[in-house]
Protein backbone atom coordinates (compact mmCIF):
# COMPACT_ATOMS: atom_id res chain seq x y z
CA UNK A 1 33.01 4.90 -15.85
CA UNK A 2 31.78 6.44 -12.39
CA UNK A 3 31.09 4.40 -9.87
CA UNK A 4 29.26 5.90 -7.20
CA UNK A 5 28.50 3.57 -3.73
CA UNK A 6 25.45 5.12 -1.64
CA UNK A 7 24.13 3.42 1.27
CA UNK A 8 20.03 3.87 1.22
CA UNK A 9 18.74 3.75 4.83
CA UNK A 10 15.44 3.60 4.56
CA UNK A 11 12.73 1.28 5.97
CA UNK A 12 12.07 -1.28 3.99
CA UNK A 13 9.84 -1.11 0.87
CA UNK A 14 10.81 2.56 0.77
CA UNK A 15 14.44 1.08 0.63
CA UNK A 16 13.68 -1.30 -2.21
CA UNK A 17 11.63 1.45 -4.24
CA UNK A 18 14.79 3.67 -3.70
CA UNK A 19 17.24 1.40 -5.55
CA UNK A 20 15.50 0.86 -7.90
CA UNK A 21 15.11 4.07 -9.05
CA UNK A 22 18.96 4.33 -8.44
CA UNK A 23 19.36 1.49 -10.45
CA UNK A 24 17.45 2.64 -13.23
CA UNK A 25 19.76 6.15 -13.50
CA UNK A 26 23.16 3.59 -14.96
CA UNK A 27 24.53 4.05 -18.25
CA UNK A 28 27.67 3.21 -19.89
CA UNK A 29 29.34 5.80 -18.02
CA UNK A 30 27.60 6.33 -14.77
CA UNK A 31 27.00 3.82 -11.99
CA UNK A 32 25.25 3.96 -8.83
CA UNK A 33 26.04 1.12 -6.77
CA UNK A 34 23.31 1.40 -4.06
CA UNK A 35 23.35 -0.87 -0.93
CA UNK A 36 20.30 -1.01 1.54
CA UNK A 37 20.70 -1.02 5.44
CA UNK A 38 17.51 -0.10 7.11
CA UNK A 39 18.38 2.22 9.82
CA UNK A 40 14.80 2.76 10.57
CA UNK A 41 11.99 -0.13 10.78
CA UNK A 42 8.23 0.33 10.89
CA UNK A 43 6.08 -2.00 12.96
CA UNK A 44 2.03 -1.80 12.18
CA UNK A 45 -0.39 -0.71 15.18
CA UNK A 46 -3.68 -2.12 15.35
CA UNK A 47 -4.53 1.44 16.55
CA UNK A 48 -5.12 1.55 12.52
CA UNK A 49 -8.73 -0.04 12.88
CA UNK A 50 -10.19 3.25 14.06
CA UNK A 51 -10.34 4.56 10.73
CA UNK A 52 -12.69 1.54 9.37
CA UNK A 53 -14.28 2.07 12.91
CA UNK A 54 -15.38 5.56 13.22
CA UNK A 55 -15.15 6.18 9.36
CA UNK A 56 -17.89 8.42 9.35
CA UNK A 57 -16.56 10.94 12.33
CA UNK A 58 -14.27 12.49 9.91
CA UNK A 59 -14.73 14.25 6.27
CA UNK A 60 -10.94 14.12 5.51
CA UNK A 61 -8.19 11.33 6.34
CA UNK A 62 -4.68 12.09 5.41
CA UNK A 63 -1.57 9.89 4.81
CA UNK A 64 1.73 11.06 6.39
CA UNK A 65 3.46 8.08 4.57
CA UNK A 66 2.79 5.39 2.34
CA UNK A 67 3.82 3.10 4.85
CA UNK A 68 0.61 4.60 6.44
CA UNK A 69 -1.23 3.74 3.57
CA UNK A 70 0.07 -0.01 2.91
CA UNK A 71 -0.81 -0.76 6.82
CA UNK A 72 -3.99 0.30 6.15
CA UNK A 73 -4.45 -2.16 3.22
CA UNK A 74 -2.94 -4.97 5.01
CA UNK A 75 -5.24 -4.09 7.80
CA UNK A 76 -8.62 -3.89 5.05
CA UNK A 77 -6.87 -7.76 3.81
CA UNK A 78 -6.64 -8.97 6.93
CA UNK A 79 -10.10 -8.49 8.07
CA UNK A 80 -11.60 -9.55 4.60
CA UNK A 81 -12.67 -6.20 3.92
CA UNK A 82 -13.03 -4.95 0.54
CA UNK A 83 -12.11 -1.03 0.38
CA UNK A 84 -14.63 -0.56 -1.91
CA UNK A 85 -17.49 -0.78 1.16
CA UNK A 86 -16.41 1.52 2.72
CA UNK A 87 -17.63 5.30 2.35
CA UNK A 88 -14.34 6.85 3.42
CA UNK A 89 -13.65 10.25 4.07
CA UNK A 90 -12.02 12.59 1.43
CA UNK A 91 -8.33 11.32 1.09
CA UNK A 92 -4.91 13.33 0.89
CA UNK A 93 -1.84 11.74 0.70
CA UNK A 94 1.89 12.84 -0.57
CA UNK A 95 3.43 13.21 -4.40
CA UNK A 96 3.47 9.49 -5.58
CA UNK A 97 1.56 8.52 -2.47
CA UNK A 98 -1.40 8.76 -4.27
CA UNK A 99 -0.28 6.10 -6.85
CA UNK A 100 -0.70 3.66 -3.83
CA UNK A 101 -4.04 5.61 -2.43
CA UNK A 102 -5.42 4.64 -5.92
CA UNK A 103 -3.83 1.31 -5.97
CA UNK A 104 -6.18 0.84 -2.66
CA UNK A 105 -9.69 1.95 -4.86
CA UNK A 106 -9.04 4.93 -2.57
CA UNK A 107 -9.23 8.10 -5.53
CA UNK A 108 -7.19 11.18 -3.88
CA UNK A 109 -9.16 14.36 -3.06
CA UNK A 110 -6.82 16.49 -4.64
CA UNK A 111 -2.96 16.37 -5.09
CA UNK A 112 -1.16 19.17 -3.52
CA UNK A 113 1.33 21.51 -5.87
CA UNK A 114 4.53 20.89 -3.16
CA UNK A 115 4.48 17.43 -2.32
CA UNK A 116 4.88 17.83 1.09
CA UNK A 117 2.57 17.75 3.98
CA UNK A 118 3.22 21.57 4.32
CA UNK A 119 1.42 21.17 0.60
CA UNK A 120 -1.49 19.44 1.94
CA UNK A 121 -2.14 21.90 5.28
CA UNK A 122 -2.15 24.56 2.54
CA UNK A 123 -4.49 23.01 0.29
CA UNK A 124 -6.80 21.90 3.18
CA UNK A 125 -7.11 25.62 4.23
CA UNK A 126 -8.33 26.86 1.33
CA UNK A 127 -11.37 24.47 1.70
CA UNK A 128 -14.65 26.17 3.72
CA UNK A 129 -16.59 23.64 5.32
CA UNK A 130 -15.90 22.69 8.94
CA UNK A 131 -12.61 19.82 8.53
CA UNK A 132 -12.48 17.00 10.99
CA UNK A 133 -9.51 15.25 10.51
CA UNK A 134 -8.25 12.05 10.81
CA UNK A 135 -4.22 12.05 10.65
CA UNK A 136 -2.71 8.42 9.62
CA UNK A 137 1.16 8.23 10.76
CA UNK A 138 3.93 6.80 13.03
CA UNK A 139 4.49 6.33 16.54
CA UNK A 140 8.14 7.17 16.84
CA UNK A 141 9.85 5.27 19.84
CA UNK A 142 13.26 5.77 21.24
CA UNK A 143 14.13 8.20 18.72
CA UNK A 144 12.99 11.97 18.90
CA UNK A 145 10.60 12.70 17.04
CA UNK A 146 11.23 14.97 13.48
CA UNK A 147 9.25 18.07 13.58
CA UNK A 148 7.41 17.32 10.42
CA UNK A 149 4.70 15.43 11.31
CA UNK A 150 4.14 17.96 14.50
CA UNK A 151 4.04 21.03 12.51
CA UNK A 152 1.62 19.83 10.29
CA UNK A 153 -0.36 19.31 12.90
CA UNK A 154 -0.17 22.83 14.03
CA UNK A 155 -1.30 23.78 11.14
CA UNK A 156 -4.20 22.29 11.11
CA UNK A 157 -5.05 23.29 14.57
CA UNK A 158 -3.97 27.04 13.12
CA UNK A 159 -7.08 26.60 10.57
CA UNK A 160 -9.54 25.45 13.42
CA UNK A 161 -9.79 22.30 12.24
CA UNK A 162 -10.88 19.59 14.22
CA UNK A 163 -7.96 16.90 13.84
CA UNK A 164 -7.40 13.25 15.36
CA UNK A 165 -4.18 11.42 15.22
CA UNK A 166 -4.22 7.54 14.29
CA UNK A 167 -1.12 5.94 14.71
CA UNK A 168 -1.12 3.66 12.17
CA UNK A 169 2.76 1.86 12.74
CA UNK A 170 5.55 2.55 15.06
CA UNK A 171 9.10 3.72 13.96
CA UNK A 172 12.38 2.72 15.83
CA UNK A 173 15.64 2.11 15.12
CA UNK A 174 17.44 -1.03 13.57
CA UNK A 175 18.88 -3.70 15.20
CA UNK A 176 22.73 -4.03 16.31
CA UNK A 177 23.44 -6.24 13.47
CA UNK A 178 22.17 -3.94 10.79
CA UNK A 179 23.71 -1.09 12.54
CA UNK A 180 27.52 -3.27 12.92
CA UNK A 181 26.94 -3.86 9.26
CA UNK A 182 26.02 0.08 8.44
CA UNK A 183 29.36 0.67 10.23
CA UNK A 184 31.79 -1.76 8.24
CA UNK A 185 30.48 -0.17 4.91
CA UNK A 186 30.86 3.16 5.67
CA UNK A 187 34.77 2.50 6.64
CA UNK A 188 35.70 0.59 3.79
CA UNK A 189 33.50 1.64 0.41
CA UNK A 190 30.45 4.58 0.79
CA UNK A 191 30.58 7.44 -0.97
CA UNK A 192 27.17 8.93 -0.67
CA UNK A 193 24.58 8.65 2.31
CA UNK A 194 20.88 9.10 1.27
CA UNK A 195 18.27 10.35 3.34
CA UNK A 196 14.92 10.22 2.81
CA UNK A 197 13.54 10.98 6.57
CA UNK A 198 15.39 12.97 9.71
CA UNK A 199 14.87 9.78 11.73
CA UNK A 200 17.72 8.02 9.81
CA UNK A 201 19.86 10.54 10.20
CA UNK A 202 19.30 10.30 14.01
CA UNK A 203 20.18 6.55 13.86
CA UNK A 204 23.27 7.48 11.25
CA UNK A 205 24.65 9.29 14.12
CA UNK A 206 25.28 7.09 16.47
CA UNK A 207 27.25 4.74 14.00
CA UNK A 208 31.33 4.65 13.97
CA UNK A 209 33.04 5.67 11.30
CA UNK A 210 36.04 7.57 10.09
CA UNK A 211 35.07 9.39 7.49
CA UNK A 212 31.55 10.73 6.81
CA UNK A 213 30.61 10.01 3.11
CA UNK A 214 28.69 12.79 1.35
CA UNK A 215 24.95 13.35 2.46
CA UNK A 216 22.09 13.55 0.04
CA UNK A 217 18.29 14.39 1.24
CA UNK A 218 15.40 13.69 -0.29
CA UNK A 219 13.86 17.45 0.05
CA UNK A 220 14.02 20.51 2.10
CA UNK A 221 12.50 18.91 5.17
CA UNK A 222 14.37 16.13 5.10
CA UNK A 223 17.52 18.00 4.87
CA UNK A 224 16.39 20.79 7.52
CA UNK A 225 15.80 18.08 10.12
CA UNK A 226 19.52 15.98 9.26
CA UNK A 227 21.28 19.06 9.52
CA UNK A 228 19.69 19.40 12.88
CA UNK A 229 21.66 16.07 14.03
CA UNK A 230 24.60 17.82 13.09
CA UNK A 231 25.25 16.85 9.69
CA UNK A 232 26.48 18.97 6.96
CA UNK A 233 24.45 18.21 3.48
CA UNK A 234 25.95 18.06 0.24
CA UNK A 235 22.77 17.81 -2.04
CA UNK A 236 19.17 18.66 -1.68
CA UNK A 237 16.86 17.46 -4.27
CA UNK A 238 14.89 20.14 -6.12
CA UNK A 239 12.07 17.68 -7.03
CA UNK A 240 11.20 15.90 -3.91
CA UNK A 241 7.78 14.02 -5.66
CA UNK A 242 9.42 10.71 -6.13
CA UNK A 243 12.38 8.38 -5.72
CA UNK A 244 13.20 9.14 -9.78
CA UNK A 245 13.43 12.62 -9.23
CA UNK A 246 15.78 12.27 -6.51
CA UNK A 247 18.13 9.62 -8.06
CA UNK A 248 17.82 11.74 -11.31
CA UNK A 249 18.75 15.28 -9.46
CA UNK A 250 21.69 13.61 -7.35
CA UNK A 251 22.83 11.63 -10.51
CA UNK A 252 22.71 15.25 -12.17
CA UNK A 253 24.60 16.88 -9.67
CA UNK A 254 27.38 14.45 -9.17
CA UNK A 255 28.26 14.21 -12.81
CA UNK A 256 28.90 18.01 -12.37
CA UNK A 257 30.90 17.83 -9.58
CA UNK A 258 33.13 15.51 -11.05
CA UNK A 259 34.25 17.20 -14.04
CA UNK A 260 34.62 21.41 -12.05
C-alpha cells in the first residue's frame, strides 16, 4: 500500500474541493492522505456591487476565480436578488468555473479550449464588436501580486478593449496559528506540497522546515509563478481543468516514480 501525505494549501472551499478529489483517487493500493492548511484566505469586498450596479456598462464580465463567482452569489443572496433579473453581460469564466457560473442561472458565453485565463483573452479576441469589460478578481494584500491576473489584463488592453477591474474579495495570508501548524507537519510527516495558485507558494516560503517535501502545481502558470519564489517543482499537471485531473495526473505520476 502507498501512502502518500500532501498538504493542500488552498483557501478554503478550493481546499475542501481539492481533497476530495484526492480522496476519491484511493484504492487498495494507493493512498493519498491529504491534510488542509489554508495558507491563503479570501475576504469578500463590497466593491462586488458594481457589477449589479452598472450592469449594463459592460457586454462581457469575466471570472478570474470561482471564489469570484461565489462572492458574487452571496452578494445577489444577500440583497434578495434573484440572478435571474438581471440582464447580465456575456459571461466567461475558467474550466469547471462554469459549473458554478451555471449553478448561479448565469449560462457561460463560451468555454475556452485552455482553461486558463490566457484561454479566455484568446477567445475574447477573436470576437469583433467593441468589448467593454468588466474583470471580477482579488485584491491581493501583503503578498505580491502573481502575474496572472496582470497579464491578462494586458491582453485585453493589447486587443483595445475597454476593460474595468472589480475587486470582488481580498487575498492575504493565513494567520500565525495556521502557519505554526503548516510548519509542524511539514517536519514530521509531508511528502507532497500542492499548489494550486503562486500566492501559496509565497506564503510556503516563509515557513520553517527542514526538508522541503515534493511540489506539485496545478498547471503551467501555477508552476511558472512557484518556481519564481524559488522553488524547484516536481510535477506539473497536464490537465489543469479540474481538481480530478490534477489528483488523477499526480496520482499517475507518483505510482511511476515509485516503481523506476
Amino acid at each position: 500500500m502507498l501512502n502518500i501525505p500532501v498538504l493542500v494549501t488552498a483557501p478554503e472551499g478550493y481546499a475542501q474541493r481539492f481533497v476530495e478529489a484526492l480522496k476519491a483517487c484511493n484504492d487498495s493500493a494507493f493512498s493519498f492522505e491529504p491534510i488542509s492548511i489554508p495558507l491563503i484566505c479570501t475576504t469578500p469586498c463590497e466593491e462586488i456591487a458594481q457589477i449589479v450596479n452598472q450592469v449594463q456598462d459592460f457586454n462581457y464580465m469575466v471570472f478570474t476565480s470561482r471564489k469570484a463567482i461565489s462572492v458574487l452569489s452571496d452578494h445577489l443572496r444577500g440583497k434578495g436578488i434573484s440572478p435571474n433579473s438581471i440582464q447580465w453581460p456575456k459571461a466567461c469564466a475558467i474550466g469547471k468555473d462554469n459549473e458554478a457560473l451555471k449553478q448561479l442561472g448565469i449560462s457561460p458565453a463560451f468555454i475556452s479550449s485552455e482553461s486558463s485565463l490566457k484561454g479566455i483573452a484568446d477567445e475574447l479576441a477573436r470576437q469583433t464588436s467593441p468589448l467593454r469589460i468588466a474583470v471580477l478578481g482579488p485584491r491581493v494584500e501583503n503578498l505580491i501580486e502573481p502575474d496572472t491576473v496582470p497579464n491578462f489584463i494586458k491582453a485585453l488592453n493589447a486587443i483595445e478593449a475597454d476593460v474595468t477591474y472589480i475587486t470582488a474579495y481580498i487575498t492575504h495570508h493565513a494567520n500565525e496559528l495556521a502557519l505554526h501548524e503548516a510548519e509542524s507537519l511539514l517536519r514530521n510527516k509531508i511528502q507532497w506540497v500542492a499548489f494550486t495558485s503562486a500566492t501559496e507558494a509565497q506564503v510556503f516560503k516563509r515557513l520553517k522546515y527542514n526538508t522541503t517535501p515534493s511540489v506539485a502545481c496545478f498547471g503551467p502558470y501555477t508552476a511558472h509563478c512557484v518556481r519564481q519564489e524559488g522553488l524547484e517543482v516536481s510535477f506539473i499537471s497536464p490537465d489543469y481543468s479540474s481538481f480530478s485531473a490534477f489528483a488523477k495526473h499526480l496520482k499517475i505520476f507518483i505510482n511511476a516514480s515509485s516503481k523506476d
